[in-house]
C-alpha atoms as a PDB file:
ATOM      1  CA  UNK A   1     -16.937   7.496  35.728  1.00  0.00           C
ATOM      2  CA  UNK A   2     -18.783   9.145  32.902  1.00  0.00           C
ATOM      3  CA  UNK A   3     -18.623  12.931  31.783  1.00  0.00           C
ATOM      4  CA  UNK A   4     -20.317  15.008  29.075  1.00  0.00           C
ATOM      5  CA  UNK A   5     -17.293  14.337  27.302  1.00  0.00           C
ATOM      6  CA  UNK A   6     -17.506  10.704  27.031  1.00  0.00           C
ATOM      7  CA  UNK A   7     -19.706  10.614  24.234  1.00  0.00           C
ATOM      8  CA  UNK A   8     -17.290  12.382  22.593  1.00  0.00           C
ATOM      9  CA  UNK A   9     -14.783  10.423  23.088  1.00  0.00           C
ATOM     10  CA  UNK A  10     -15.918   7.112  22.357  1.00  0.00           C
ATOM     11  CA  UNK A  11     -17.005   8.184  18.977  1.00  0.00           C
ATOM     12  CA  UNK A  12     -13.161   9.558  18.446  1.00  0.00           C
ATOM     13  CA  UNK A  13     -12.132   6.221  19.100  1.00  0.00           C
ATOM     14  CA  UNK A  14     -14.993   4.068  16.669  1.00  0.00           C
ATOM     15  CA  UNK A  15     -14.270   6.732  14.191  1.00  0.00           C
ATOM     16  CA  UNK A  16     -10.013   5.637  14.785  1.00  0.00           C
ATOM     17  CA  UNK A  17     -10.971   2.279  14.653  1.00  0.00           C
ATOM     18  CA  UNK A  18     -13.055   2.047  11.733  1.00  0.00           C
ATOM     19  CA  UNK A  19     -10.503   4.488   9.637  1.00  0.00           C
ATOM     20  CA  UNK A  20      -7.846   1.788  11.115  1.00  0.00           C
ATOM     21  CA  UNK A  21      -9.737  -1.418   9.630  1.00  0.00           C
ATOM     22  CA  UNK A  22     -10.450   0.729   6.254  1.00  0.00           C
ATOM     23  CA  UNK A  23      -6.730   0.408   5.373  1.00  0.00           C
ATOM     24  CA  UNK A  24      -6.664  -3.563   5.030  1.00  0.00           C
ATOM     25  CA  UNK A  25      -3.674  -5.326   5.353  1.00  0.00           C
ATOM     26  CA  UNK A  26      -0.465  -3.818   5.776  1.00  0.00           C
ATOM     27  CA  UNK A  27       1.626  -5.055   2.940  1.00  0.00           C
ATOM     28  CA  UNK A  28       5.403  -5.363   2.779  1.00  0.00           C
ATOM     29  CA  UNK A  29       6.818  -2.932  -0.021  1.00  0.00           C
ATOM     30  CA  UNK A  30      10.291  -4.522  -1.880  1.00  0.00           C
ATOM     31  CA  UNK A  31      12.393  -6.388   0.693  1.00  0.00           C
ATOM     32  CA  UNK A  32      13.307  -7.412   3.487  1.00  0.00           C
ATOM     33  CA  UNK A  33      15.971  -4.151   4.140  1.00  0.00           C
ATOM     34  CA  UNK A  34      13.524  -1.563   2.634  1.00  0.00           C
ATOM     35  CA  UNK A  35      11.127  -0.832   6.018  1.00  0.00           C
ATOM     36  CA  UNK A  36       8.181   0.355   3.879  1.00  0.00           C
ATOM     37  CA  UNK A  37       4.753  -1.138   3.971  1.00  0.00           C
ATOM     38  CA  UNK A  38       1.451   0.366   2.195  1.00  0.00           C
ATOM     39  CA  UNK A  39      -2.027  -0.439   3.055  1.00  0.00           C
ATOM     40  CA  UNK A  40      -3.858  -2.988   1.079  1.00  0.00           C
ATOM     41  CA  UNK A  41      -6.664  -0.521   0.072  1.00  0.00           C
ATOM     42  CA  UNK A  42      -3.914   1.765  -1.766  1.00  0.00           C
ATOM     43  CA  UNK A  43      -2.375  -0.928  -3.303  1.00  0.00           C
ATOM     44  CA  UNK A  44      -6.110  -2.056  -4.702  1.00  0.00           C
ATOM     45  CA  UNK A  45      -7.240   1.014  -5.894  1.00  0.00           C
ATOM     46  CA  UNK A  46      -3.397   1.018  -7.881  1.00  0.00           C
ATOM     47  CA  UNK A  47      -4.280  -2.564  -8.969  1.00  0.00           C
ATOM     48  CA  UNK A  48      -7.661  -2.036 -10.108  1.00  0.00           C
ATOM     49  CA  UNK A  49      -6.832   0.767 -12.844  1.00  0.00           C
ATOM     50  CA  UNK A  50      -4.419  -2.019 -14.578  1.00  0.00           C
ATOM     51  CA  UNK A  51      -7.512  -3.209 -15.125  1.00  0.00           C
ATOM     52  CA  UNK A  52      -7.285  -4.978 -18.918  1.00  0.00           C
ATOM     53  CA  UNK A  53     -10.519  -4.919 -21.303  1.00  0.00           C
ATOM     54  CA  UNK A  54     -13.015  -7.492 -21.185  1.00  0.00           C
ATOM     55  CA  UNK A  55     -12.329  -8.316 -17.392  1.00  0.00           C
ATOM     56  CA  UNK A  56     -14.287  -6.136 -14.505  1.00  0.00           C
ATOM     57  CA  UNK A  57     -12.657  -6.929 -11.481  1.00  0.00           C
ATOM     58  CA  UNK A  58     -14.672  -7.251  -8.533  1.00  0.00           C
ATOM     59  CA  UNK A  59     -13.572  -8.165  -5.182  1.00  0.00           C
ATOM     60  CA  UNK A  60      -9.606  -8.184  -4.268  1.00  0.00           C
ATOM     61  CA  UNK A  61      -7.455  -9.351  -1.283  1.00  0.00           C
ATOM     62  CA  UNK A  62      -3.484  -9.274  -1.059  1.00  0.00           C
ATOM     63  CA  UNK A  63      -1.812 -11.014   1.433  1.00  0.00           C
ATOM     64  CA  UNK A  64       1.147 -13.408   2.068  1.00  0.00           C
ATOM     65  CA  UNK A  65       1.753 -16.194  -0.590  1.00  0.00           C
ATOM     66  CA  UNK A  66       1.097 -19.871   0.184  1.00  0.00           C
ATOM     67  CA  UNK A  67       4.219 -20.590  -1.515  1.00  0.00           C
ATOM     68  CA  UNK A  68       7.243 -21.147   0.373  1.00  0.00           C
ATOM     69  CA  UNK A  69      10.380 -19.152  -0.709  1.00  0.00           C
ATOM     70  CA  UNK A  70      13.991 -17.818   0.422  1.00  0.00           C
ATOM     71  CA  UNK A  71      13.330 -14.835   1.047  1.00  0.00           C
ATOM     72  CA  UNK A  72      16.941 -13.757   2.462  1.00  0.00           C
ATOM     73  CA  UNK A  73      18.053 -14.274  -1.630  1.00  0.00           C
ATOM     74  CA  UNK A  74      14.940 -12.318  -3.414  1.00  0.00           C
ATOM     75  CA  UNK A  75      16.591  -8.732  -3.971  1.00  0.00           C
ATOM     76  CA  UNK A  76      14.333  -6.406  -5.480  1.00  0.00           C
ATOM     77  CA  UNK A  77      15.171  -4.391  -8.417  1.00  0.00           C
ATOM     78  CA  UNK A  78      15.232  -0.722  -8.063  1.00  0.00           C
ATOM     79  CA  UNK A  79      18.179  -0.187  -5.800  1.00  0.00           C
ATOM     80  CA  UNK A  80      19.033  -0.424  -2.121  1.00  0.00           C
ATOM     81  CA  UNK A  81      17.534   0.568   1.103  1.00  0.00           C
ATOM     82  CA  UNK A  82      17.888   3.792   2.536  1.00  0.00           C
ATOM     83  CA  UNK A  83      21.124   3.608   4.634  1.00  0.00           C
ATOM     84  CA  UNK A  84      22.513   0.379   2.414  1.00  0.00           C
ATOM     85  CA  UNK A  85      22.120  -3.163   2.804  1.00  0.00           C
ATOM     86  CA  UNK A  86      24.236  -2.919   6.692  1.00  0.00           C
ATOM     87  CA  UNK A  87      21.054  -0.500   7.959  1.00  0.00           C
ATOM     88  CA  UNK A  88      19.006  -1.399  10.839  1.00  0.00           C
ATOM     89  CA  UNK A  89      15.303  -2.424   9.914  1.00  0.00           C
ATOM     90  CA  UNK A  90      12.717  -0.917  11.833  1.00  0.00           C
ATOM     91  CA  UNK A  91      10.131  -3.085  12.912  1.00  0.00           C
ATOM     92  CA  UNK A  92       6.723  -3.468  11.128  1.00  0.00           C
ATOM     93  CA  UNK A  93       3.409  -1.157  12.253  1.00  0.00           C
ATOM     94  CA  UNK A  94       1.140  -2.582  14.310  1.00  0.00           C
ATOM     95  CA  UNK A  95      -0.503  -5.675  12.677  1.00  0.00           C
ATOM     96  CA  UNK A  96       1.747  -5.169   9.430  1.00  0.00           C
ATOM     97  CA  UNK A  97       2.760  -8.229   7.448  1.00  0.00           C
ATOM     98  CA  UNK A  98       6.357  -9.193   7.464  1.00  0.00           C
ATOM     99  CA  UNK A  99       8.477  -9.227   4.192  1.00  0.00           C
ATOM    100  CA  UNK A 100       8.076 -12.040   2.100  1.00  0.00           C
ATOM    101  CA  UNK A 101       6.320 -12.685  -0.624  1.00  0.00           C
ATOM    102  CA  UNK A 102       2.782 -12.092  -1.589  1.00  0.00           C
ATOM    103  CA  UNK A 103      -0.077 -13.401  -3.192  1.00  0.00           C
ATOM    104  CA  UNK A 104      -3.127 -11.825  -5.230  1.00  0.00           C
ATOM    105  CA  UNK A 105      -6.828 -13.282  -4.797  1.00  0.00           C
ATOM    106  CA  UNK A 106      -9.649 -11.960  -7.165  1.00  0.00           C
ATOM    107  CA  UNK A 107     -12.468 -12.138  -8.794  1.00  0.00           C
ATOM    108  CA  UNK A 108     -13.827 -10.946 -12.105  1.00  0.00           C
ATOM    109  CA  UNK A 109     -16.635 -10.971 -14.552  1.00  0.00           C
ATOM    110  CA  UNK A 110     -15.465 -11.956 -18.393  1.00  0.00           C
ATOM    111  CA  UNK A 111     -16.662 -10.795 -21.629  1.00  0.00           C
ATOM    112  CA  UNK A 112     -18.224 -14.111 -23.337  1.00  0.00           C
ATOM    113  CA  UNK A 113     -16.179 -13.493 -26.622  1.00  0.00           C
ATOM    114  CA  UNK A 114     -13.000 -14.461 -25.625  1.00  0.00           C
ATOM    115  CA  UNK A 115     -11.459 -17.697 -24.006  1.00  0.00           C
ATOM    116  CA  UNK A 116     -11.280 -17.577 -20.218  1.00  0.00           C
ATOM    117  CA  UNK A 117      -8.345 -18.885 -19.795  1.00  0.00           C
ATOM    118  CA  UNK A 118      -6.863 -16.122 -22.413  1.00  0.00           C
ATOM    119  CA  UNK A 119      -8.553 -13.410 -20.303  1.00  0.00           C
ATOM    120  CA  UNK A 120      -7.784 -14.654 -16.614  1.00  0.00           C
ATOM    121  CA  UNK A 121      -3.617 -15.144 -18.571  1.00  0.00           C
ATOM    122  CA  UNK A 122      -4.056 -11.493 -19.676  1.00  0.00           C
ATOM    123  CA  UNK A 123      -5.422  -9.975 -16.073  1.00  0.00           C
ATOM    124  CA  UNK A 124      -2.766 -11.905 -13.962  1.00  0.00           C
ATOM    125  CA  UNK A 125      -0.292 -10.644 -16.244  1.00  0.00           C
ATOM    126  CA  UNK A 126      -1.223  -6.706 -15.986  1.00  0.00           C
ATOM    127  CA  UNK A 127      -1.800  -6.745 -12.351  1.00  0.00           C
ATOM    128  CA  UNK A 128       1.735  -8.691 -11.323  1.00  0.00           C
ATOM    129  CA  UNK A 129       3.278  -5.974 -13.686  1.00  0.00           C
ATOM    130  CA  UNK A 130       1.228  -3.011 -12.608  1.00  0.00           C
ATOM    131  CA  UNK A 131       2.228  -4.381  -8.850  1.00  0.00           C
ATOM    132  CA  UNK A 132       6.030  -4.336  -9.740  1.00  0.00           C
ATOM    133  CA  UNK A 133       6.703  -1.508 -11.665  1.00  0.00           C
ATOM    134  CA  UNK A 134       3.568   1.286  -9.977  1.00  0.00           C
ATOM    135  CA  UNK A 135       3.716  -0.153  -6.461  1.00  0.00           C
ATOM    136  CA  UNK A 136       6.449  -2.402  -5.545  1.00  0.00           C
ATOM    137  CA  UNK A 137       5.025  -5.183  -4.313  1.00  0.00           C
ATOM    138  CA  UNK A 138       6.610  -8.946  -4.713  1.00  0.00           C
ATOM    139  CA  UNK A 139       3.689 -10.638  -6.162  1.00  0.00           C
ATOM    140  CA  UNK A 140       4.167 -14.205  -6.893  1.00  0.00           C
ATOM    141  CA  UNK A 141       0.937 -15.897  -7.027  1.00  0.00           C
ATOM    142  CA  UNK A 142      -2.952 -14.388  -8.767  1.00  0.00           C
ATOM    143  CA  UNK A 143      -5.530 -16.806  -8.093  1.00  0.00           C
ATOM    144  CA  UNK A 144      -8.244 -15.171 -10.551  1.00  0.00           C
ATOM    145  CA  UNK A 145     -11.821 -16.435 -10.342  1.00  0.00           C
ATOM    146  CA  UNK A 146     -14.694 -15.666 -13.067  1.00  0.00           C
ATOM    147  CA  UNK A 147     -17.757 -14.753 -11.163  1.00  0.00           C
ATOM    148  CA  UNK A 148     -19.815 -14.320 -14.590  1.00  0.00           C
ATOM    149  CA  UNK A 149     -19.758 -13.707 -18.363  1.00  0.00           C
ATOM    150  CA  UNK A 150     -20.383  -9.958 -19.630  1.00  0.00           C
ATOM    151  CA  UNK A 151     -22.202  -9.913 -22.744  1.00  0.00           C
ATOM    152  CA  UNK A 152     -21.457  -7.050 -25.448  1.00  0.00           C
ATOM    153  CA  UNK A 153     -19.850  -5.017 -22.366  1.00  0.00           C
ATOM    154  CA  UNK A 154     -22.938  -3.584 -21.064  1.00  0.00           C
ATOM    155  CA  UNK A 155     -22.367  -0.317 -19.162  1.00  0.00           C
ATOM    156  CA  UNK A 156     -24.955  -1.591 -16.414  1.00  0.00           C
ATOM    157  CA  UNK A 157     -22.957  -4.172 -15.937  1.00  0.00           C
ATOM    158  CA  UNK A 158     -19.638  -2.736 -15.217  1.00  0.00           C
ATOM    159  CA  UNK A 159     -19.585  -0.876 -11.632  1.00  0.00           C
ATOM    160  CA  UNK A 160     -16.499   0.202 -10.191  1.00  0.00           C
ATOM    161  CA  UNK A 161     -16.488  -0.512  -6.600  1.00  0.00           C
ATOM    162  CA  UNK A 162     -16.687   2.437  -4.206  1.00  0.00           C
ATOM    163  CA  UNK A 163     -13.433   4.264  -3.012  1.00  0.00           C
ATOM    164  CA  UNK A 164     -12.090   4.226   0.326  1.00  0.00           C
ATOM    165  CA  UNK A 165     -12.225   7.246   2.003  1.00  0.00           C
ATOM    166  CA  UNK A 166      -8.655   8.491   2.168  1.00  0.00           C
ATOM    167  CA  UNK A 167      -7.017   9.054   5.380  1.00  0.00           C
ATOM    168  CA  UNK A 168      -6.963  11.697   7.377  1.00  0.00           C
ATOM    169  CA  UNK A 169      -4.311  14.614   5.939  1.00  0.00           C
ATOM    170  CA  UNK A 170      -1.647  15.440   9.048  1.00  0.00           C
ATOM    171  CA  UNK A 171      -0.038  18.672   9.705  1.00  0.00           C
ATOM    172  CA  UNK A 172       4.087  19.202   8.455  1.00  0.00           C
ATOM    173  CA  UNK A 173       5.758  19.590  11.959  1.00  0.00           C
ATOM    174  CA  UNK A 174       9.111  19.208  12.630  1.00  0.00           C
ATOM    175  CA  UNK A 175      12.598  18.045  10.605  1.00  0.00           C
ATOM    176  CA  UNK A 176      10.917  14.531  10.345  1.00  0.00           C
ATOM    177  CA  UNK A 177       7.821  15.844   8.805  1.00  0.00           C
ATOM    178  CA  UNK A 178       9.031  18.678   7.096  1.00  0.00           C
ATOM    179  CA  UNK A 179      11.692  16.555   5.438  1.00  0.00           C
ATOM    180  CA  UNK A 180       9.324  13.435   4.252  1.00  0.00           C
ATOM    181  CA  UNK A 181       6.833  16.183   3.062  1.00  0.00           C
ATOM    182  CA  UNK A 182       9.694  17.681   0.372  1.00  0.00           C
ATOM    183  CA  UNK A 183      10.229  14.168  -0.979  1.00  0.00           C
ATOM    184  CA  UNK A 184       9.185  14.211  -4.481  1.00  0.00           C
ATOM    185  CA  UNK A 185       5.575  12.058  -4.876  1.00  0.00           C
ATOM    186  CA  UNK A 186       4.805  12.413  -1.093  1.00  0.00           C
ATOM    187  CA  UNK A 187       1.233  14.281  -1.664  1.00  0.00           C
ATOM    188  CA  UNK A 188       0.282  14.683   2.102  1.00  0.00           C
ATOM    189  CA  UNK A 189       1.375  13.195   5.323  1.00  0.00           C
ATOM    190  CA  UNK A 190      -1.219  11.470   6.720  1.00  0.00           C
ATOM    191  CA  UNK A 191      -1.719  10.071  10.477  1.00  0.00           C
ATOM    192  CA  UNK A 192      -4.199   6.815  10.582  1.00  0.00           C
ATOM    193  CA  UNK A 193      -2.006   5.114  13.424  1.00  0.00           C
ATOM    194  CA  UNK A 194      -1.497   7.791  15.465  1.00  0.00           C
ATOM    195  CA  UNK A 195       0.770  11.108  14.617  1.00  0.00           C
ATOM    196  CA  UNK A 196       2.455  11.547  10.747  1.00  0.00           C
ATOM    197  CA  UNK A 197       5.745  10.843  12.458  1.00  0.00           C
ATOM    198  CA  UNK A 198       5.870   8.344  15.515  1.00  0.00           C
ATOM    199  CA  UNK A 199       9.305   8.328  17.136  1.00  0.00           C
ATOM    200  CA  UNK A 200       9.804   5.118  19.316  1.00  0.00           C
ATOM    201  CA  UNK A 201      13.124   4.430  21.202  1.00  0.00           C
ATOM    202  CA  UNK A 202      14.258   2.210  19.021  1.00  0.00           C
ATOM    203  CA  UNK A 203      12.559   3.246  15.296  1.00  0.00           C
ATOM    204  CA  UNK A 204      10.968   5.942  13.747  1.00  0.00           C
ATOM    205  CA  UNK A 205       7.501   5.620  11.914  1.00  0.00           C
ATOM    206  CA  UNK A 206       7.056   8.295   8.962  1.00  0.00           C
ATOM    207  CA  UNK A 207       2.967   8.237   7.330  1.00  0.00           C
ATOM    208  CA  UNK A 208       2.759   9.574   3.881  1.00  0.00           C
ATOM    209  CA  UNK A 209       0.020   9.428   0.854  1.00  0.00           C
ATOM    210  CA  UNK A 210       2.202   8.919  -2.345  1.00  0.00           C
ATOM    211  CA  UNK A 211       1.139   9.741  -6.264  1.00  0.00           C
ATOM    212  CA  UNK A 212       0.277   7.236  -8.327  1.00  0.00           C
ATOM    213  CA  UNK A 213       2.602   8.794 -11.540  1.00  0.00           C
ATOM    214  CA  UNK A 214       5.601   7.519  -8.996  1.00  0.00           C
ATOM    215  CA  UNK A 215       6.202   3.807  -7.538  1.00  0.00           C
ATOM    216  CA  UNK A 216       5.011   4.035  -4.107  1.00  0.00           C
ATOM    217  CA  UNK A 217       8.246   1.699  -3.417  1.00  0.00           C
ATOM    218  CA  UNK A 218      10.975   4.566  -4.327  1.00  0.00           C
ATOM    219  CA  UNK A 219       9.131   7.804  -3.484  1.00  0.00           C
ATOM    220  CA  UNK A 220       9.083   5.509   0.184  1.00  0.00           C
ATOM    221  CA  UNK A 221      12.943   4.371   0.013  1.00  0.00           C
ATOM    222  CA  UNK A 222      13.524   8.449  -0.406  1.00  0.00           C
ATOM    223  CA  UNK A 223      10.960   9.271   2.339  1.00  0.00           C
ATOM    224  CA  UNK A 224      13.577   6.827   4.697  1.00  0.00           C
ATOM    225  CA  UNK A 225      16.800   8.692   3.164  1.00  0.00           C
ATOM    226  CA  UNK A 226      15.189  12.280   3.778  1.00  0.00           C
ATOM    227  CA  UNK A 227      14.150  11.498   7.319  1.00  0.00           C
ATOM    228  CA  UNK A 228      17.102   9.639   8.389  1.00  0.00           C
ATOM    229  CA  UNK A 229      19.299  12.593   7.428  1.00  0.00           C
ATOM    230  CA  UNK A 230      17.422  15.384   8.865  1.00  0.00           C
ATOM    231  CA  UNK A 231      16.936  13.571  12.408  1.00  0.00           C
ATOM    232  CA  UNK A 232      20.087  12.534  12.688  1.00  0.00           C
ATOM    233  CA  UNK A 233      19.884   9.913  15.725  1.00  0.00           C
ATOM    234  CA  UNK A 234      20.562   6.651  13.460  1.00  0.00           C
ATOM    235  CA  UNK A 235      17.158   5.592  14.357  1.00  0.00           C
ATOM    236  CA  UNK A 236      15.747   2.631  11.597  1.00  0.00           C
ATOM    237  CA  UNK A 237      12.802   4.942   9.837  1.00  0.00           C
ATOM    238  CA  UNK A 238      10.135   2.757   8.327  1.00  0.00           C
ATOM    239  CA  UNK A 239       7.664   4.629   6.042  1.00  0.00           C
ATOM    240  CA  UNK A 240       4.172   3.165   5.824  1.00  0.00           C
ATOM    241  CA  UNK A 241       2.088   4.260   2.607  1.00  0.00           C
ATOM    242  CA  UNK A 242      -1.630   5.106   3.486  1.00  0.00           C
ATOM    243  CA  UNK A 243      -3.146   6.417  -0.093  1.00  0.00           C
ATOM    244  CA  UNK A 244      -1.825   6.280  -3.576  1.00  0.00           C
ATOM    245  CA  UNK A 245      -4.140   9.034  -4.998  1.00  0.00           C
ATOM    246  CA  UNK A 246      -3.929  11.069  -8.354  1.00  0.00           C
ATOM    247  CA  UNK A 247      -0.906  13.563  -9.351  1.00  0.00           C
ATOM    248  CA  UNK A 248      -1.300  17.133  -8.669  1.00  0.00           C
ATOM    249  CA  UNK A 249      -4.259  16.064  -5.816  1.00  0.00           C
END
C-alpha cells in the first residue's frame, strides 16, 4: 500500500543508509575489555593530520591485520576498562569489527628529493604513533604505497580529500545521555545507528563525537564509567565514536 507519505519515508531511510555507509568500518578502540569502537572515517580524518612533509596521503582503509596474534595477552596502555578487567563486554554495533588487531592500507604521493623508502619509514611511523597516542587504535601493520613523485611541492598538486559530513547531532535525554554528554571531550552525542543511547536487554549502546585535543580511547573508557554509574542496572555500556572533530566545535 502506498501513501503520500511514502515518498517521505523512503528518502528517510536512503538518507539513514547512506549516513550509515559514510562511517566506514567500525574499528575496535584498545582491547578486548574496553567496549569502544569509532568509525573508520573519524579515525582517518585523525590519521590524515599526522600527515609528515613531503608525503600527501591519498586514499586510506583500516581494518583487521593479516597478521595473526594473541590477542587475550595484548593489554593496552592507558589503564583499565570501565568497571575493571571482571566487567561484562557488551557486544559490538551492528557490523562492528571485533577486537584484535589492526592494519593500515594507504597510499601517497612523494616529494622526488628524498629516498622513498626514508619517506614511506617516516609516514608509517607518524601515523602508528598518531593512532596510539590521539586515537587508540592497535595498529600493527601500514602497507604504504607511492602513487607518484611531487616535484618542488606544488600547491596544485596537494588536495586534501573532502570531509565526511559529520553525523547527525542527537538531543541530551535522560541519565544515560545527560551523563555521557558531561564527560570531558564528548562534543555532541550523535545518533547514526539509531537513538544517542540504545538500551538492549542485555547492553547499553552510548553515541558520542569526541575532540581531537583528547584520545578518543579515554574520553570513551570515561563515557562507559559515567553511564554505567548513572543507570545503575549493571548493564555492559559500549560507547561507539562517530566524529573526532576540532576543540571548542
Amino acid at each position: 500500500m502506498t501513501t503520500e507519505r511514502s515518498p517521505q519515508r523512503a528518502d528517510g531511510w536512503t538518507a539513514a543508509v547512506r549516513q550509515r555507509l559514510g562511517l566506514g568500518r567500525l574499528l575496535p578502540l584498545g582491547g578486548a575489555v574496553d567496549g569502544t569502537w569509532i568509525a573508520e572515517t573519524a579515525a582517518a580524518s585523525v590519521l590524515r593530520a599526522a600527515a609528515v612533509e613531503g608525503a600527501v596521503l591519498g586514499s586510506l582503509r583500516i581494518g583487521p591485520a593479516r597478521v595473526v596474534l594473541d590477542t587475550d595477552t595484548r593489554v593496552e596502555a592507558g589503564g583499565p576498562a570501565a568497571g575493571g578487567p571482571a566487567a561484562a563486554v557488551p557486544p559490538a554495533p551492528p557490523s562492528g569489527l571485533p577486537p584484535g588487531p589492526l592494519r593500515i592500507e594507504a597510499e601517497f604521493r612523494a616529494a622526488g628529493d628524498r629516498p622513498l623508502p626514508d619517506a614511506a619509514a617516516t609516514l608509517r611511523a607518524a601515523l602508528v604513533a598518531a593512532a596510539a597516542a590521539r586515537l587508540g587504535l592497535d595498529i600493527v601493520e601500514v602497507d604504504l604505497r607511492v602513487t607518484a613523485l611531487i616535484e618542488d611541492a606544488a600547491p596544485d598538486q596537494v588536495t586534501d580529500p573532502p570531509a565526511p559530513a559529520p553525523a547527525p547531532v542527537a538531543k541530551v535525554d535522560g541519565p544515560a545521555g545527560e551523563a555521557a554528554a558531561a564527560v570531558p571531550g564528548v562534543v555532541s552525542l550523535t545518533r547514526v545507528l539509531g537513538s544517542a543511547v540504545h538500551t538492549a536487554e542485555d547492553h547499553i549502546r552510548i553515541e558520542v563525537a569526541t575532540a581531537d585535543d583528547r584520545r578518543a580511547l579515554d574520553v570513551a573508557r570515561s563515557v562507559r564509567t559515567a553511564v554505567s554509574a548513572a543507570t545503575g542496572t549493571g548493564l555492559p555500556v559500549s560507547v561507539l565514536v562517530t566524529d573526532v572533530v576540532a576543540a571548542g566545535r
